[in-house]
Protein backbone atom coordinates (compact mmCIF):
# COMPACT_ATOMS: atom_id res chain seq x y z
CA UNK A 1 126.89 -110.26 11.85
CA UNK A 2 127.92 -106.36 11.66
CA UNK A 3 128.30 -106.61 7.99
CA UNK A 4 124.52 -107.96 7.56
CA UNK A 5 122.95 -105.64 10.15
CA UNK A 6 124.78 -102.78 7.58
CA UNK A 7 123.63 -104.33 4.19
CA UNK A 8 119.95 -104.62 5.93
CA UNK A 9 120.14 -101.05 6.84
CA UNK A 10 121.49 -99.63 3.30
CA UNK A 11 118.74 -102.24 1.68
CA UNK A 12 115.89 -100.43 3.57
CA UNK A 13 117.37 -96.95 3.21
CA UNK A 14 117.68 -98.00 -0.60
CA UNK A 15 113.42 -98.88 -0.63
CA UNK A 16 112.27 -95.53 1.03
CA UNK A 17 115.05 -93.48 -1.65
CA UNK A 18 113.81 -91.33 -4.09
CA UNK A 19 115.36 -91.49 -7.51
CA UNK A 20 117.07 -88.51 -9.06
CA UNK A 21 116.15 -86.01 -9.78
CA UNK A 22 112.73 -86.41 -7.61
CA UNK A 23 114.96 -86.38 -4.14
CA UNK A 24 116.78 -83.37 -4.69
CA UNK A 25 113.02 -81.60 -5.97
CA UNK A 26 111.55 -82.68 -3.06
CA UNK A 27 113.98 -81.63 -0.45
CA UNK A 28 114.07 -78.28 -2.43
CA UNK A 29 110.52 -77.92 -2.18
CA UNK A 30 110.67 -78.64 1.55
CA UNK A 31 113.25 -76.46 2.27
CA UNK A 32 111.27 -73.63 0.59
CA UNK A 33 108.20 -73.87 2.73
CA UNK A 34 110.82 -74.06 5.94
CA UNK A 35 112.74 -71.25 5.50
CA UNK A 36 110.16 -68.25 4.55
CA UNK A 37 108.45 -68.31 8.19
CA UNK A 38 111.80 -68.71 9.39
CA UNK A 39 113.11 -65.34 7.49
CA UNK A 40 110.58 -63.97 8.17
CA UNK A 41 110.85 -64.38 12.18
CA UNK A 42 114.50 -63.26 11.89
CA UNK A 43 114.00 -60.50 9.51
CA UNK A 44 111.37 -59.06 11.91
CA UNK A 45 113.82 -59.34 14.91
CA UNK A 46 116.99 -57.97 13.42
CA UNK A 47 118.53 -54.19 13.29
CA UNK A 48 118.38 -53.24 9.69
CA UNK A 49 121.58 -51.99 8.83
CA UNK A 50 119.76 -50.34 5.63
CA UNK A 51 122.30 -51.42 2.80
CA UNK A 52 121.66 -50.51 -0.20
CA UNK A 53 118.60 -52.73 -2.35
CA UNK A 54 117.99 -54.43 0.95
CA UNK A 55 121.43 -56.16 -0.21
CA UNK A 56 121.00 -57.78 4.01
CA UNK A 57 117.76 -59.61 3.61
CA UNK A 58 119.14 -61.29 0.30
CA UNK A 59 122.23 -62.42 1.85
CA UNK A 60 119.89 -63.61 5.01
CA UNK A 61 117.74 -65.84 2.75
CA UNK A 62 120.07 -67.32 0.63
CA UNK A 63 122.21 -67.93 3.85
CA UNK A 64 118.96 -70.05 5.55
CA UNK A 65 118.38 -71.33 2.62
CA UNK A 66 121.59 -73.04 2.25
CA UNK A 67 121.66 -74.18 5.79
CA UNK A 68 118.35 -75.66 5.89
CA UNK A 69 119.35 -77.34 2.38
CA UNK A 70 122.49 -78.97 4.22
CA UNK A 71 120.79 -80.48 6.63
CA UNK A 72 118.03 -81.60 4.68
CA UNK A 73 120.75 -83.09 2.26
CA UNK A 74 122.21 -85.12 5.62
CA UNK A 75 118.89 -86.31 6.59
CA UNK A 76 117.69 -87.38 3.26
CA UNK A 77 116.02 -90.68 3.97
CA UNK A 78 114.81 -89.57 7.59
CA UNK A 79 113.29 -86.63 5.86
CA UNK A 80 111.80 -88.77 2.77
CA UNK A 81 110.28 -91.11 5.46
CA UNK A 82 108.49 -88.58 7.50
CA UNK A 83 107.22 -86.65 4.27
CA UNK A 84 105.68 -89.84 3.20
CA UNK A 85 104.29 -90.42 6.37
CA UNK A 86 102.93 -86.95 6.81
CA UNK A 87 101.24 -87.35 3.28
CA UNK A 88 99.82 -90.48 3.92
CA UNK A 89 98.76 -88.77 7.15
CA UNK A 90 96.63 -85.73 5.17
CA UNK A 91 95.16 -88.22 2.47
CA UNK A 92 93.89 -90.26 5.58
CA UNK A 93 92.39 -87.14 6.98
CA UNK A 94 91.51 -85.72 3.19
CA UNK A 95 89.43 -88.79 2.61
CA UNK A 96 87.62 -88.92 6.08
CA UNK A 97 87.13 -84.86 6.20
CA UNK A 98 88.95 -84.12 9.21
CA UNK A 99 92.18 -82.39 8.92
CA UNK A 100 94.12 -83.24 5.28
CA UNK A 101 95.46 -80.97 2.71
CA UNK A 102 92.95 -77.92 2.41
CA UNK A 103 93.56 -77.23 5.91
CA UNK A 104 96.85 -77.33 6.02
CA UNK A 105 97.16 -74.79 2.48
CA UNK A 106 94.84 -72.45 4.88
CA UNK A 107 96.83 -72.54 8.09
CA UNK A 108 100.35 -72.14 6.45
CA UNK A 109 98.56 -69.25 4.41
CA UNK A 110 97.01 -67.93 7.83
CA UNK A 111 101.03 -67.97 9.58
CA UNK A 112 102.39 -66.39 6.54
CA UNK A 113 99.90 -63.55 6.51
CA UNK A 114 99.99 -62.85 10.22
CA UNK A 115 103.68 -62.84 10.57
CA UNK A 116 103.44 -60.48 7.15
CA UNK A 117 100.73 -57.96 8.27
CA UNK A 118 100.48 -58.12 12.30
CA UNK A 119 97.91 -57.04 14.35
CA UNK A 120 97.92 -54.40 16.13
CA UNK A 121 97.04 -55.12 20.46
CA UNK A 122 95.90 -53.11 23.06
CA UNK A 123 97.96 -54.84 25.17
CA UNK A 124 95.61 -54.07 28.57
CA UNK A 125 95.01 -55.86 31.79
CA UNK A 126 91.61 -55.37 32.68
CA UNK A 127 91.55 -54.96 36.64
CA UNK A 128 90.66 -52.71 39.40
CA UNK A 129 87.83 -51.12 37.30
CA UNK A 130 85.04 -48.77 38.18
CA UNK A 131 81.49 -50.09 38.58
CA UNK A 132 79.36 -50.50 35.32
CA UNK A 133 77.12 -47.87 34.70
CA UNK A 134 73.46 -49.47 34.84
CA UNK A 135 74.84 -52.68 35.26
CA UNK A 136 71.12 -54.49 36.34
CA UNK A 137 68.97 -52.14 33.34
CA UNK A 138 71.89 -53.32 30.47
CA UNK A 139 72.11 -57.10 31.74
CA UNK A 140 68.24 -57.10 31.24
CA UNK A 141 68.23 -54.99 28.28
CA UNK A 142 70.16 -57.68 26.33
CA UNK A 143 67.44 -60.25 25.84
CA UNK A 144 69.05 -62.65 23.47
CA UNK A 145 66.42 -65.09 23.90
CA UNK A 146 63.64 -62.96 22.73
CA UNK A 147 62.31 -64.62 19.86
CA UNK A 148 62.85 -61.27 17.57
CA UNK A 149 66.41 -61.13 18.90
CA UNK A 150 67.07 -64.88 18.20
CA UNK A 151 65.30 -64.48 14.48
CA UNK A 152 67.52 -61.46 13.36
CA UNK A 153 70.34 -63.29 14.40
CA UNK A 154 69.64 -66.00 12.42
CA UNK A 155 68.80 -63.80 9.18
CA UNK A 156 72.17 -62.48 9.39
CA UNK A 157 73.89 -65.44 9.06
CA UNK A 158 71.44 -66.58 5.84
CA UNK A 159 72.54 -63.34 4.40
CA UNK A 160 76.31 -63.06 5.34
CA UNK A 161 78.85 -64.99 4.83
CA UNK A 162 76.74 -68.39 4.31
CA UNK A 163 78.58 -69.96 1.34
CA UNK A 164 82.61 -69.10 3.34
CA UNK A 165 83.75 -72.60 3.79
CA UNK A 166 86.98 -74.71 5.09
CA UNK A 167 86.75 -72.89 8.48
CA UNK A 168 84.77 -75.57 10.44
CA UNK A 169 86.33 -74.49 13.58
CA UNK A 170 85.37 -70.89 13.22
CA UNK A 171 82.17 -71.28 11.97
CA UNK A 172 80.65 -69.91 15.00
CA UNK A 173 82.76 -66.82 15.05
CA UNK A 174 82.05 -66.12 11.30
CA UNK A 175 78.25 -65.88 11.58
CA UNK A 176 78.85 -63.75 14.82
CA UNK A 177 80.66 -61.27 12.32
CA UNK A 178 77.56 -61.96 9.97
CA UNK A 179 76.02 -60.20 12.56
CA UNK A 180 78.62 -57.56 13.08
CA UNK A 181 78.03 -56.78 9.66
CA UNK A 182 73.80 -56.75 9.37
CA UNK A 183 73.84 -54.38 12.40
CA UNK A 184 76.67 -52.35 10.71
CA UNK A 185 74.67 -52.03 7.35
CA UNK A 186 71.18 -51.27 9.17
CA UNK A 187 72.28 -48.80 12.17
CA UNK A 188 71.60 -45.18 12.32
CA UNK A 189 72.46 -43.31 15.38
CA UNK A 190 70.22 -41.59 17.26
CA UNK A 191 71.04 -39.61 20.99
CA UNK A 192 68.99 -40.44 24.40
CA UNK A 193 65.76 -37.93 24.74
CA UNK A 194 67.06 -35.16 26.22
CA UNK A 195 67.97 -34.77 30.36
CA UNK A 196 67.84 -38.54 29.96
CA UNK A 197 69.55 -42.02 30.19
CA UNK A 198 67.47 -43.76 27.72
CA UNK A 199 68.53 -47.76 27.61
CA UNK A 200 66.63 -50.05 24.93
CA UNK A 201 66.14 -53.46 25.04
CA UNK A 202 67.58 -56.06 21.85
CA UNK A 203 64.14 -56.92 21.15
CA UNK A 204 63.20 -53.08 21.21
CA UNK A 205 66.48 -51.67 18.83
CA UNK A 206 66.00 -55.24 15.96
CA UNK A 207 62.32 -53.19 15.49
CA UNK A 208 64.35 -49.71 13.74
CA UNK A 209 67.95 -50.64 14.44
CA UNK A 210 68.59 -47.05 16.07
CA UNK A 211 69.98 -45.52 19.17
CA UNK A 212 73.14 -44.15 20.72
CA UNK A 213 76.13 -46.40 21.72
CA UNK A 214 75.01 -48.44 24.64
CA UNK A 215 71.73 -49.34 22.67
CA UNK A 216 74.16 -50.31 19.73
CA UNK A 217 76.47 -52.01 21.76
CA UNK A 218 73.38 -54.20 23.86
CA UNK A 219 71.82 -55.21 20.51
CA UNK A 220 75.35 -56.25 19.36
CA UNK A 221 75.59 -57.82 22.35
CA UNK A 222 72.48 -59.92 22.43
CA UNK A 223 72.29 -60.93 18.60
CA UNK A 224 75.94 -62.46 19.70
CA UNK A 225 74.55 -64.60 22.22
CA UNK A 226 71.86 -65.53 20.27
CA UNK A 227 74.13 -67.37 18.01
CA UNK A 228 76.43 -68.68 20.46
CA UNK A 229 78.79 -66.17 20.80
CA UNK A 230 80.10 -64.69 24.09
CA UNK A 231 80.66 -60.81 24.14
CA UNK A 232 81.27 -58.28 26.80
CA UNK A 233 80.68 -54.38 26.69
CA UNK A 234 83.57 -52.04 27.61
CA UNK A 235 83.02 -48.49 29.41
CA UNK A 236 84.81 -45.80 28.73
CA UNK A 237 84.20 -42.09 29.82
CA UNK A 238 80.99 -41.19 27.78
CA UNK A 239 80.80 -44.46 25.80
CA UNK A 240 79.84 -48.01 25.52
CA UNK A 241 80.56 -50.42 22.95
CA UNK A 242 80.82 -54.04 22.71
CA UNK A 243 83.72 -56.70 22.28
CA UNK A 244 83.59 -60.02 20.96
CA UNK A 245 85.88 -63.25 22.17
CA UNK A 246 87.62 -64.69 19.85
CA UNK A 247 90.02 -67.50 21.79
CA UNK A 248 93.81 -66.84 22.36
CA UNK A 249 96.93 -65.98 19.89
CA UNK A 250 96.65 -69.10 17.97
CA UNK A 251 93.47 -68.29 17.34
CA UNK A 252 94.16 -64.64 16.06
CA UNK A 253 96.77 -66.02 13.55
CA UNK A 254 92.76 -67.29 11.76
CA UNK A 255 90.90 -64.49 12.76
CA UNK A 256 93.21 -62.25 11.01
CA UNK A 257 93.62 -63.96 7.68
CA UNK A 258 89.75 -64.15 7.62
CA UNK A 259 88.81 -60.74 8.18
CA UNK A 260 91.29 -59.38 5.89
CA UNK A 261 91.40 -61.70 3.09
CA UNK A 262 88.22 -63.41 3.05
CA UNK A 263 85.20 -61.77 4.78
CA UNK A 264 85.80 -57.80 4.86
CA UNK A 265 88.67 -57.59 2.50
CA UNK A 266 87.66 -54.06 1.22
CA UNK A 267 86.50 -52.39 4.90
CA UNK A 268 89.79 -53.59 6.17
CA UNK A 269 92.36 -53.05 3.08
CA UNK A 270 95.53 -51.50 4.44
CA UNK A 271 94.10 -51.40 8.12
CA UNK A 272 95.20 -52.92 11.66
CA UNK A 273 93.24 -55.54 13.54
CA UNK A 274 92.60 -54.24 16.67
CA UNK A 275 91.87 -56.18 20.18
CA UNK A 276 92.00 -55.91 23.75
CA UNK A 277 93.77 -59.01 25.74
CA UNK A 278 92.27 -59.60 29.25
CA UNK A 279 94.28 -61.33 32.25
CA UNK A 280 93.72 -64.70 30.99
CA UNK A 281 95.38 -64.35 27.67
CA UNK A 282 92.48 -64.24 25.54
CA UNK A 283 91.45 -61.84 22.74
CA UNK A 284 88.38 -59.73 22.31
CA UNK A 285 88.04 -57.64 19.23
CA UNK A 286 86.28 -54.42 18.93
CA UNK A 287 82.68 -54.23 17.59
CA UNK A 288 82.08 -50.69 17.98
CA UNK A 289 79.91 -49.22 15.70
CA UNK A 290 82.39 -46.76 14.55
CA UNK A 291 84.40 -49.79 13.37
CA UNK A 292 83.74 -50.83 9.57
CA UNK A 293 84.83 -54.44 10.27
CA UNK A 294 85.43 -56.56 13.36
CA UNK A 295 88.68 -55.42 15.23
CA UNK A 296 88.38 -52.05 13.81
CA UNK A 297 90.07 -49.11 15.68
CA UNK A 298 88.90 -47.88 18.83
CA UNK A 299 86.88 -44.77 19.42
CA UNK A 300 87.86 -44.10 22.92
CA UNK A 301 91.09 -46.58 24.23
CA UNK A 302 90.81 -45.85 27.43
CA UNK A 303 88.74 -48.78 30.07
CA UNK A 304 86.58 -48.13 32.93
CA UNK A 305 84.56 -50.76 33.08
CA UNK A 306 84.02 -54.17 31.48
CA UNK A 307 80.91 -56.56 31.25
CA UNK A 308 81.51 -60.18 29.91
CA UNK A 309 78.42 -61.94 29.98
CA UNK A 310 79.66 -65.43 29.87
């Protein structure tokens, strides 16, 4: 009875083996795509000793590498099974348009170039802040249903960034940096009248697309929510300017790879991604209009006051 159990067992492990030299190509390829996010997490958290032609970090890799290739060695038919499920898996979602191989080339690209080039955080908990300056005149100032409002809004997404596609989830949060970038390309700042506090309704700025920060930062605001889009303006001493949400960490990992590699890959070359997280855990980037893309630095890091409008 043992014996046939163990001749069943190597007859079914026989089906789901590959033949050389397809196995060992496999498992190689597999262990490639393992252990660069892993070397990279390590290399990130370890003291360089500085040797010599970075003679550590070549020793570290081929060191995972062999590891992970041991194990994947000992678990060659668990590991053949699961890679054939997981492809079956991705064709299944390929051929229905959910989630299959596209997405999965863009969010392994998206880890690997957010462990590679991090963000940089304003790591701040909003709370125990002053009272917004003109809190009632801005709220009503941002009109975002005013038909003018609502039409730029959709303009800027005809003209920007229309044809970007494979980011479903994000679509919303691309055409609100469609609008980031109209409003970038069209505004020209211009101060209060003199002796006075001069605040300008959306529908008032989308008629010359001037005015000083806090008109900048309410027309940013409202074209935002016209699309869907939640934003909040941030005071500091002297200035206003407006943040956009964005979701949490996971989400960044996205954010990041789009901004610098797909929508504003010039305006951001060699730069930081820079963001504010609130006590919740989620991220707003900075939409000032000193910023040449979304998450550009700050002007002014320091928070008094902070208006989401939800």
């Amino acid at each position: 009875m043992i014996q046939e159990t163990k001749t069943k067992i190597q007859h079914l492990r026989s089906k789901f083996q590959l033949k050389r030299p397809w196995n060992n190509i496999v498992i190689f390829l597999l262990n490639i795509l393992i252990t660069i996010p892993i070397f990279i997490i390590i290399h990130q958290n370890i003291i360089d000793p500085e040797w010599p032609f970075q003679i550590d970090r070549i020793l570290l890799f081929i060191a995972i590498i062999a590891i992970i290739q041991l194990i994947l060695r000992l678990l060659r038919t668990i590991t053949i099974i699961a890679l054939g499920i997981y492809l079956l898996v991705l064709m299944y979602g390929t051929t229905i348009g959910n989630y299959g191989f596209s997405e999965v080339f863009e969010d392994y690209r998206s880890m690997m170039y957010l462990m590679l080039d991090n963000a940089n955080p304003q790591d701040l908990i909003i709370s125990k802040l002053l009272p917004f300056p003109n809190k009632t005149k801005i709220l009503n100032a941002i009109d975002f249903q005013n038909p003018k409002v609502r039409n730029f809004a959709l303009m800027a997404t005809t003209e920007n960034f229309r044809d970007v596609k494979g980011y479903h989830e994000y679509r919303m949060i691309i055409q609100c940096f469609a609008v980031f970038k109209e409003v970038k390309q069209r505004w020209n700042y211009v101060d209060d009248p003199k002796g006075k506090e001069y605040i300008a309704a959306a529908s008032e700025s989308v008629m010359h697309f001037s005015g000083d920060c806090d008109d900048h930062a309410i027309m940013m605001a409202a074209s935002i929510r016209a699309v869907g889009g939640t934003p909040r303006l941030i005071h500091t001493g002297g200035h206003i300017y407006p943040e956009m949400l964005i979701g949490d960490k996971k989400d960044l990992e996205t954010i990041n790879y789009l901004i610098k590699e797909v929508l504003f890959q010039r305006e951001s070359k060699g730069k930081e991604i820079h963001y504010h997280i609130d006590e919740r855990g989620q991220i707003w980037l900075n939409l000032d209009y000193t910023a040449k893309y979304p998450g550009g630095p700050f002007m002014s890091e320091e928070i008094l006051g902070a208006l989401t409008l939800n």
